[in-house]
C-alpha atoms as a PDB file:
ATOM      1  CA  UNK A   1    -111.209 -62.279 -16.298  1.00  0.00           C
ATOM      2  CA  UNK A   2    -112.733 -65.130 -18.064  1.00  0.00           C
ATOM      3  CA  UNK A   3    -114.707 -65.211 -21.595  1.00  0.00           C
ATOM      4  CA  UNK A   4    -117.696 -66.546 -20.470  1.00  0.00           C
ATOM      5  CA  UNK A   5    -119.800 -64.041 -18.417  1.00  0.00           C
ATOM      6  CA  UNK A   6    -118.856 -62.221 -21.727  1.00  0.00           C
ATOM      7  CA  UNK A   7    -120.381 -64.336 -24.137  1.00  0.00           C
ATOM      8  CA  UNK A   8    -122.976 -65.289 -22.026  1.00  0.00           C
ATOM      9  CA  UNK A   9    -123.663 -61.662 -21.689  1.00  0.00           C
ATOM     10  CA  UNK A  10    -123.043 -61.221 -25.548  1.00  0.00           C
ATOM     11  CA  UNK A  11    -124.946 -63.934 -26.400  1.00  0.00           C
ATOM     12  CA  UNK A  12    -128.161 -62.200 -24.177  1.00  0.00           C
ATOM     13  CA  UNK A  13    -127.467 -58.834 -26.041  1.00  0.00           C
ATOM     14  CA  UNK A  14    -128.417 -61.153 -29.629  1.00  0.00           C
ATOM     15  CA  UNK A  15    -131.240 -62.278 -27.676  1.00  0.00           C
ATOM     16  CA  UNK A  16    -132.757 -58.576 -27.248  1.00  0.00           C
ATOM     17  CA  UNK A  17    -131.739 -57.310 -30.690  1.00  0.00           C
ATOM     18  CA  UNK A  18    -134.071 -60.901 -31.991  1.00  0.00           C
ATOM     19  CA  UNK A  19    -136.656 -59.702 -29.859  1.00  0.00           C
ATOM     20  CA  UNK A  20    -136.761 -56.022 -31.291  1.00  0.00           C
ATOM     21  CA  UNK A  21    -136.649 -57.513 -35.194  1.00  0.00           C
ATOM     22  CA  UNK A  22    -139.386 -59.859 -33.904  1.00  0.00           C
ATOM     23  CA  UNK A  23    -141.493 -56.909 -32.384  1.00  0.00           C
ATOM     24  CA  UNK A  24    -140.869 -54.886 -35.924  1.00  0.00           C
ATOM     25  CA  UNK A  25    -142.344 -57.751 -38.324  1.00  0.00           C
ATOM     26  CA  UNK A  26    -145.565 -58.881 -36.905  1.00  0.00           C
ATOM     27  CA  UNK A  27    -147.085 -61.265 -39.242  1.00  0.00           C
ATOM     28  CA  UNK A  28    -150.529 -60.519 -40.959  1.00  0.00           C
ATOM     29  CA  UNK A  29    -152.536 -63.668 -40.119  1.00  0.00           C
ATOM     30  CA  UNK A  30    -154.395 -65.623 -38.026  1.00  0.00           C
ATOM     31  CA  UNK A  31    -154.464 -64.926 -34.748  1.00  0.00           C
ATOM     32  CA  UNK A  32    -153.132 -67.940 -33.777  1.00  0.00           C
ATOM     33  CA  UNK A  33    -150.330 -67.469 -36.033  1.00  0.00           C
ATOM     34  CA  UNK A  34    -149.860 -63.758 -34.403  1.00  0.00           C
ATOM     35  CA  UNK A  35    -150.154 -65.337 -30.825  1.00  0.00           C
ATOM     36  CA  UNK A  36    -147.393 -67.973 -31.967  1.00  0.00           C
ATOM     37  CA  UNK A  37    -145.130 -65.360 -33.055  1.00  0.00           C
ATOM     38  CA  UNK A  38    -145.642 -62.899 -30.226  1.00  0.00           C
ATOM     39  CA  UNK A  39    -144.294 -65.850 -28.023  1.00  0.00           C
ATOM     40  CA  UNK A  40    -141.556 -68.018 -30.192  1.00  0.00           C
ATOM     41  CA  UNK A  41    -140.113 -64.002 -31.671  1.00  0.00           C
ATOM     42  CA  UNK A  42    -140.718 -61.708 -29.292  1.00  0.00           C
ATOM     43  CA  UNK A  43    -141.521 -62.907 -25.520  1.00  0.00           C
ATOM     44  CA  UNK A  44    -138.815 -65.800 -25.347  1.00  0.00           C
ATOM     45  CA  UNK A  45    -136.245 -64.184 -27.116  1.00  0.00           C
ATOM     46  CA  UNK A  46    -136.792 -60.910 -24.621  1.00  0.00           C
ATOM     47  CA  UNK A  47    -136.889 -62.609 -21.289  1.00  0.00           C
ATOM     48  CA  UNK A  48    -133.730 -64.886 -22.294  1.00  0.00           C
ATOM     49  CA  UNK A  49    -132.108 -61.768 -23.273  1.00  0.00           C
ATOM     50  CA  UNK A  50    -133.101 -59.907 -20.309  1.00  0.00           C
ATOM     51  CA  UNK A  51    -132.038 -62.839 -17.928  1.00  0.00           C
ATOM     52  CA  UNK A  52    -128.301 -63.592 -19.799  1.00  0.00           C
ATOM     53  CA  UNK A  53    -127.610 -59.936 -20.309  1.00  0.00           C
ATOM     54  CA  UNK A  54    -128.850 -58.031 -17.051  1.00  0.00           C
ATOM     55  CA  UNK A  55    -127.480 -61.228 -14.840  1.00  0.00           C
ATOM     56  CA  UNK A  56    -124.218 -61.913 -16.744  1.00  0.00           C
ATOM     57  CA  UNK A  57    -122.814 -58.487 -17.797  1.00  0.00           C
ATOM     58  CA  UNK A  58    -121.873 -56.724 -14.977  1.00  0.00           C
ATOM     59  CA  UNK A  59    -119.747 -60.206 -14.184  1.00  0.00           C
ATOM     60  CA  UNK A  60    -118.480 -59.565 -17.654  1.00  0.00           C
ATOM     61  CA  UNK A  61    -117.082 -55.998 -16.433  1.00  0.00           C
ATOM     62  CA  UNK A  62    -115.889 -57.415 -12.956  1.00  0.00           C
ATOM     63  CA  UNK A  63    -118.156 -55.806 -11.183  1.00  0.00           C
ATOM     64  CA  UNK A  64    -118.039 -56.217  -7.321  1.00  0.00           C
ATOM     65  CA  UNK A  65    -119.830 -59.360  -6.183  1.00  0.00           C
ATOM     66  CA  UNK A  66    -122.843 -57.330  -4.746  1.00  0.00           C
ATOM     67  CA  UNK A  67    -123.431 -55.124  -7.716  1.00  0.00           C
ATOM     68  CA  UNK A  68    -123.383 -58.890  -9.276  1.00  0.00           C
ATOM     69  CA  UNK A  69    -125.859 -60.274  -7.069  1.00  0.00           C
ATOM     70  CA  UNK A  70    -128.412 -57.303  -7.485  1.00  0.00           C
ATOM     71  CA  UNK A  71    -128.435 -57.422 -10.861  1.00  0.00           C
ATOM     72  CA  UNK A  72    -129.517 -60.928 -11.136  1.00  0.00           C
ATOM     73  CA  UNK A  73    -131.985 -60.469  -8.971  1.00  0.00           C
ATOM     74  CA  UNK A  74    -133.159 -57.789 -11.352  1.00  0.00           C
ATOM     75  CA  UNK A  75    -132.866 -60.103 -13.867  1.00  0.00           C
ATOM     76  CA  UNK A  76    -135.051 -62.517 -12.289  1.00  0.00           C
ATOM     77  CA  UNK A  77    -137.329 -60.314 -10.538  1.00  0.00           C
ATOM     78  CA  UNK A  78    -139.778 -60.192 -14.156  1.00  0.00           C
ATOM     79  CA  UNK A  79    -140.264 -63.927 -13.441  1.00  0.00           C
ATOM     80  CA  UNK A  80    -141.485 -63.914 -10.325  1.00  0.00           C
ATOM     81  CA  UNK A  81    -143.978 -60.850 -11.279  1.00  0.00           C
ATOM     82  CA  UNK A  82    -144.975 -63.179 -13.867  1.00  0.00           C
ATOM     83  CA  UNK A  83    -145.930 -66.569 -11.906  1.00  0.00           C
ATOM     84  CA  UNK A  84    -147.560 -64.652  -8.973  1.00  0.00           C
ATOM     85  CA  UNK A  85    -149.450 -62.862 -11.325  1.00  0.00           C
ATOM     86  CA  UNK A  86    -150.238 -66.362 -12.960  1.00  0.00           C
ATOM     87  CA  UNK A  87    -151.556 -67.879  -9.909  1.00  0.00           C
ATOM     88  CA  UNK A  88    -153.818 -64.841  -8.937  1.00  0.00           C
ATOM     89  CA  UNK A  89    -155.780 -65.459 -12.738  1.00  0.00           C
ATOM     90  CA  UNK A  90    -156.295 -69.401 -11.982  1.00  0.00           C
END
């Protein structure tokens, strides 16, 4: 067992808990100061922690390579939600 899918994986978890102190102090402001935030403290830290924790942890645990496999594909599955639904708006 090796130490990085673990501090990959470790490294996503202090992605998420940044996300959840980001979603907790919203700043009272303009709103492109709020629309800055929402994106540098909440939206970026969540996907990277979604991506490095959901796709490296069950690696981490030596999960079987298909249980691996699925869950990056769960991992990545928010981004391609995202960029069809960006193409549909243009």
């Amino acid at each position: 067992m090796s130490w990085l899918p673990w501090a990959i994986s470790g490294m996503g978890a202090v992605f998420l808990v940044v996300a959840g102190v980001g979603y907790c102090t919203r700043p009272d402001g303009p709103a492109d100061a709020v629309r800055i935030h929402r994106v540098y403290r909440v939206l970026l830290p969540l996907v990277l922690g979604w991506v490095f924790f959901v796709g490296w942890f069950p690696q981490a645990l030596d999960a079987p390579w298909l249980v691996a496999d699925i869950c990056r594909l769960i991992a990545l599955a928010p981004a391609v939600v995202f960029f069809a639904a960006r193409r549909r708006t243009r």
